[in-house]
C-alpha atoms as a PDB file:
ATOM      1  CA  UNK A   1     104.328  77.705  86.964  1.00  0.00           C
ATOM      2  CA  UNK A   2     103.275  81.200  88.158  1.00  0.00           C
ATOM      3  CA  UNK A   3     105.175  84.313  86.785  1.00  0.00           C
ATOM      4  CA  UNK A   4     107.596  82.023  84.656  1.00  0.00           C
ATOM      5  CA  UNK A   5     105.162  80.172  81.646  1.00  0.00           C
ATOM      6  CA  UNK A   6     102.342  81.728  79.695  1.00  0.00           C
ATOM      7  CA  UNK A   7      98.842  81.067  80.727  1.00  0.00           C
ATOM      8  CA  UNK A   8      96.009  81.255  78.342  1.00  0.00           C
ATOM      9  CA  UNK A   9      95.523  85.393  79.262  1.00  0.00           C
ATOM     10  CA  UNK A  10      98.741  86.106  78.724  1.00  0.00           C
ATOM     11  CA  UNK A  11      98.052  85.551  74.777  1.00  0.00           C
ATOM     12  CA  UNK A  12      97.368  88.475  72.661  1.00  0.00           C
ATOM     13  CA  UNK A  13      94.028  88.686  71.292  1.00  0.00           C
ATOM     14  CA  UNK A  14      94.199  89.469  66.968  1.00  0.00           C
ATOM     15  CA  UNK A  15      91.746  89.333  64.312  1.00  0.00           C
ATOM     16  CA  UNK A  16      93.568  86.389  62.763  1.00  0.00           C
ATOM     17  CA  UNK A  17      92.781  84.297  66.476  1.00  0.00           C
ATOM     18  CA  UNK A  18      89.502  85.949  66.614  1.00  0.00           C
ATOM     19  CA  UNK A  19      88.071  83.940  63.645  1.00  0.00           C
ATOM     20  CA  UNK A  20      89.995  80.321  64.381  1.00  0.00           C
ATOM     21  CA  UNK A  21      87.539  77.293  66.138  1.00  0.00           C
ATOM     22  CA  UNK A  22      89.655  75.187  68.764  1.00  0.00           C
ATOM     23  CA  UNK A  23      90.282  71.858  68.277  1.00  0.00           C
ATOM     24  CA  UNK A  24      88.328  70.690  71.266  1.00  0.00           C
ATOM     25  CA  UNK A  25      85.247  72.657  70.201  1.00  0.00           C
ATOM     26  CA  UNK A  26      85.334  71.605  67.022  1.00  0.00           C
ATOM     27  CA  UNK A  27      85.693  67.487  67.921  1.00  0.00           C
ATOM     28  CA  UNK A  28      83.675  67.536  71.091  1.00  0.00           C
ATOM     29  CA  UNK A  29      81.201  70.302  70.615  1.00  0.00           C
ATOM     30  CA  UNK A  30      80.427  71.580  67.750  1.00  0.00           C
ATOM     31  CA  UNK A  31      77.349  73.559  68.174  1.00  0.00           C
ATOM     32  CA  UNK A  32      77.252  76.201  64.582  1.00  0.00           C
ATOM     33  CA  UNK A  33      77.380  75.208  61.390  1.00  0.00           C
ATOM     34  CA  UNK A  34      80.553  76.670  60.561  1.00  0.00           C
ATOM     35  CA  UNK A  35      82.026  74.266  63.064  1.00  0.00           C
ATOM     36  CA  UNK A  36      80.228  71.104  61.348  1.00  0.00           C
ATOM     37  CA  UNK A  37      81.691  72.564  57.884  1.00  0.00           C
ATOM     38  CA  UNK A  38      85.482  73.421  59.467  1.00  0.00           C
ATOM     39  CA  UNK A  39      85.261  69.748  60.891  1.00  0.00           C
ATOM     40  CA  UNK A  40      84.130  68.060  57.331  1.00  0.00           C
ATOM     41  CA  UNK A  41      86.843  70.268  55.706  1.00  0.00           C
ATOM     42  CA  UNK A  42      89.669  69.173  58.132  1.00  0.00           C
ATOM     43  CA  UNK A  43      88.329  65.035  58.507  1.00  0.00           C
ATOM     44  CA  UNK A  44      87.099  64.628  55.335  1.00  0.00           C
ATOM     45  CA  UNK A  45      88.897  66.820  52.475  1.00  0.00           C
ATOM     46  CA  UNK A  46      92.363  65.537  53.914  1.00  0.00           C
ATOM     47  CA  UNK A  47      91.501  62.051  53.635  1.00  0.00           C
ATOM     48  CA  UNK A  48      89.447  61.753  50.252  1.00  0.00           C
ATOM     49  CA  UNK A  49      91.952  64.366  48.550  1.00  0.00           C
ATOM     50  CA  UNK A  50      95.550  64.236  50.077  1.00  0.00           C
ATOM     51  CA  UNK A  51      95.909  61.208  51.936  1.00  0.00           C
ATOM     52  CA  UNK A  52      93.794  58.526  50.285  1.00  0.00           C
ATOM     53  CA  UNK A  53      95.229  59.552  46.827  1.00  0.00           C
ATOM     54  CA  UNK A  54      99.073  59.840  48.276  1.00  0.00           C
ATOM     55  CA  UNK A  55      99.147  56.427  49.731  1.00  0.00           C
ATOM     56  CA  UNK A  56      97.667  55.457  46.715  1.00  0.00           C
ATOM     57  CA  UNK A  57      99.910  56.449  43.903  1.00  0.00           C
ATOM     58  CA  UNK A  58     102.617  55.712  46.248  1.00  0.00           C
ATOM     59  CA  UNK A  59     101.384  51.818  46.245  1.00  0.00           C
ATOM     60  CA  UNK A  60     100.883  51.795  42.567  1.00  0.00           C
ATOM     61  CA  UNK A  61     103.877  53.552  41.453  1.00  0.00           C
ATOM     62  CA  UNK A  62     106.244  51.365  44.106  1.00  0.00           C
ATOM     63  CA  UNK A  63     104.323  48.326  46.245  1.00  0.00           C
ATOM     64  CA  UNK A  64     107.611  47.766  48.173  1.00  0.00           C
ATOM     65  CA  UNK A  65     108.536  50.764  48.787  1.00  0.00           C
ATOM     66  CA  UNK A  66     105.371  51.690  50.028  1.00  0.00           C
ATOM     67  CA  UNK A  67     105.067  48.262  51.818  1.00  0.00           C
ATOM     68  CA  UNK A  68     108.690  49.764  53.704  1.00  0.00           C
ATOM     69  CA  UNK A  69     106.599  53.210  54.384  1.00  0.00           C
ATOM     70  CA  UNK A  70     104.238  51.269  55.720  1.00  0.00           C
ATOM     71  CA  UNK A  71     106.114  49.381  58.648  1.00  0.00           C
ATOM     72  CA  UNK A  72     107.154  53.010  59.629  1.00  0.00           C
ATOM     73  CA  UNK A  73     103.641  53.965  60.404  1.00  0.00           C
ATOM     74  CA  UNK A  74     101.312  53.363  63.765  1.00  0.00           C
ATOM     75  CA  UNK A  75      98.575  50.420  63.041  1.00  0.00           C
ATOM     76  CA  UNK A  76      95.780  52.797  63.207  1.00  0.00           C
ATOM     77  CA  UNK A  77      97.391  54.767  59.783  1.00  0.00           C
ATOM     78  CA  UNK A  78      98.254  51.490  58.186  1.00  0.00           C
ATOM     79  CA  UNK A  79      94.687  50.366  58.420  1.00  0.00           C
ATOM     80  CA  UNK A  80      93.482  53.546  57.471  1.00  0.00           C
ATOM     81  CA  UNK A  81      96.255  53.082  54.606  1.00  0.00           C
ATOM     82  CA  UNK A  82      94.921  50.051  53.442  1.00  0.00           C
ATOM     83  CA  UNK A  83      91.271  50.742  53.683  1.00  0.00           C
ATOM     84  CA  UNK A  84      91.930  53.802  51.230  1.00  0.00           C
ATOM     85  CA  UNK A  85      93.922  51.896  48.549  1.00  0.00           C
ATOM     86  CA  UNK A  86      91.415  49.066  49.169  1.00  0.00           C
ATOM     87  CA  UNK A  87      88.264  51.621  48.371  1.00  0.00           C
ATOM     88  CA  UNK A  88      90.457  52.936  44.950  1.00  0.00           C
ATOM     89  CA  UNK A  89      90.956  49.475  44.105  1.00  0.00           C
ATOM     90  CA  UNK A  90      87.516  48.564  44.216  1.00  0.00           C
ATOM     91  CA  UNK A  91      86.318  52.386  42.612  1.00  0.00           C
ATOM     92  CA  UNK A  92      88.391  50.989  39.350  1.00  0.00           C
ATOM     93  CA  UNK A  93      87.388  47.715  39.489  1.00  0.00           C
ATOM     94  CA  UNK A  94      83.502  48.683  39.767  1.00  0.00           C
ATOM     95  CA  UNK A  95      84.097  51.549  36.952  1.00  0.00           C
ATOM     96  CA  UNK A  96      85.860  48.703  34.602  1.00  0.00           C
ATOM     97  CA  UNK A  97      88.844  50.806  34.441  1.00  0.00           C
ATOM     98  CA  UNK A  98      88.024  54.200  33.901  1.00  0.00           C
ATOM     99  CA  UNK A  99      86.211  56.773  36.143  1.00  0.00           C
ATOM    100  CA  UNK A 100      84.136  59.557  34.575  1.00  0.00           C
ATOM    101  CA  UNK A 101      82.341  62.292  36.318  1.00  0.00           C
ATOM    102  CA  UNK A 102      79.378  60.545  36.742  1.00  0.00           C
ATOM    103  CA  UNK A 103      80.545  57.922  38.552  1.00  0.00           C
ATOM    104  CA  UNK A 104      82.438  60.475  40.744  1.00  0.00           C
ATOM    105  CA  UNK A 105      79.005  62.070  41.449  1.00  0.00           C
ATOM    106  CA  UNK A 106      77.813  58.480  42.781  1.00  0.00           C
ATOM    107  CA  UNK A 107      80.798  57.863  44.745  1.00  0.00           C
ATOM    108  CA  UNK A 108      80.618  61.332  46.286  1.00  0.00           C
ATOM    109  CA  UNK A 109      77.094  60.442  47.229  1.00  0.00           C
ATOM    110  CA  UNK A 110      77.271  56.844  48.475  1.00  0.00           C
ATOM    111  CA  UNK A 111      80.504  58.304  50.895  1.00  0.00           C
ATOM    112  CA  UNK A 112      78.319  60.890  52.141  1.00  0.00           C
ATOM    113  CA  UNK A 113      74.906  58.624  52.641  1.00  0.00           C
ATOM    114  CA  UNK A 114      77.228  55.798  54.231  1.00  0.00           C
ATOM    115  CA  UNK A 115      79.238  59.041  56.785  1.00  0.00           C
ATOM    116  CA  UNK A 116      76.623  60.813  57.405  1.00  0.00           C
ATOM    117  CA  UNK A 117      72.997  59.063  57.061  1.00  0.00           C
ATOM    118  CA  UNK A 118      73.580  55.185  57.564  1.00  0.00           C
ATOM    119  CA  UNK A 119      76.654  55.326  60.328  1.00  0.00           C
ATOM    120  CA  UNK A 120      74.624  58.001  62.251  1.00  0.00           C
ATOM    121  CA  UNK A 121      71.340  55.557  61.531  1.00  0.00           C
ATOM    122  CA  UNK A 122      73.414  52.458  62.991  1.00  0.00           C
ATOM    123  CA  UNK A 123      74.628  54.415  65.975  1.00  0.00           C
ATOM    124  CA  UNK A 124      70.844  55.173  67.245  1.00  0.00           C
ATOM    125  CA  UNK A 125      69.602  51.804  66.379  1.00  0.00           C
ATOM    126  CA  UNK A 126      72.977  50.582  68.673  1.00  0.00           C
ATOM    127  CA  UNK A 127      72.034  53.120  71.459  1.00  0.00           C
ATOM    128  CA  UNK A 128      68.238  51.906  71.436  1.00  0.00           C
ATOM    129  CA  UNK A 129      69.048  48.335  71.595  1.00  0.00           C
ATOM    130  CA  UNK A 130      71.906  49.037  74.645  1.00  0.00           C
ATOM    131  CA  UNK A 131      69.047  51.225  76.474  1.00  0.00           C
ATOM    132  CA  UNK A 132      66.813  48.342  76.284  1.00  0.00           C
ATOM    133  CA  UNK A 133      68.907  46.096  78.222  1.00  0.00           C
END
């Protein structure tokens, strides 16, 4: 509404907002590289290192409680949820037990060949194929 809410000039330019990336530049268009590495940081750092670990300890300390925590979320999270305790389970499991630094090294780089060379590989082989029909 004119004169009554705040439009986007109305905001006071600082040197703390002069060095933040929007949201919608940095999920739609992210054309520098300091947007590709603020995007990993926020998509990929929270998930590997807060969340997935979280929702893990939480299953193995408590399964019911976290089974209760789990109703409480939307199905998207609960998937996401399960796919994370699911990828721990099977890190152990492949590791007999015990994971060292090595095998963090090759779980680091199987992630990052899987996010960022054979999903992006899959996506142009999908786009080729749909452009062909």
């Amino acid at each position: 509404l004119p004169f009554r809410t705040s439009s986007y000039n109305d905001g006071k330019e600082s040197d703390d907002n002069e060095n933040q990336i929007a949201m919608c530049t940095l999920r739609s268009f992210p054309y520098l590289p300091k947007h590709c590495i603020e995007y990993a940081k926020q998509a990929y750092f929270s998930d590997y290192f807060e969340f997935g670990p979280d929702v893990y300890e939480n299953f193995r300390q408590d399964p019911m409680a976290f089974f209760e925590q789990l109703d409480t979320m939307d199905s998207g999270e609960q998937s996401r949820a399960l796919r994370m305790i699911k990828a721990f389970i099977d890190l152990q499991e492949e590791a007999g037990g015990s994971i060292d630094f090595n095998a963090c090294v090759r779980i680091a780089f199987n992630r990052m060949m899987k996010d960022f060379r054979t999903s992006i590989l899959d996506l142009s082989h999908s786009a080729d194929e749909m452009e062909k029909s």
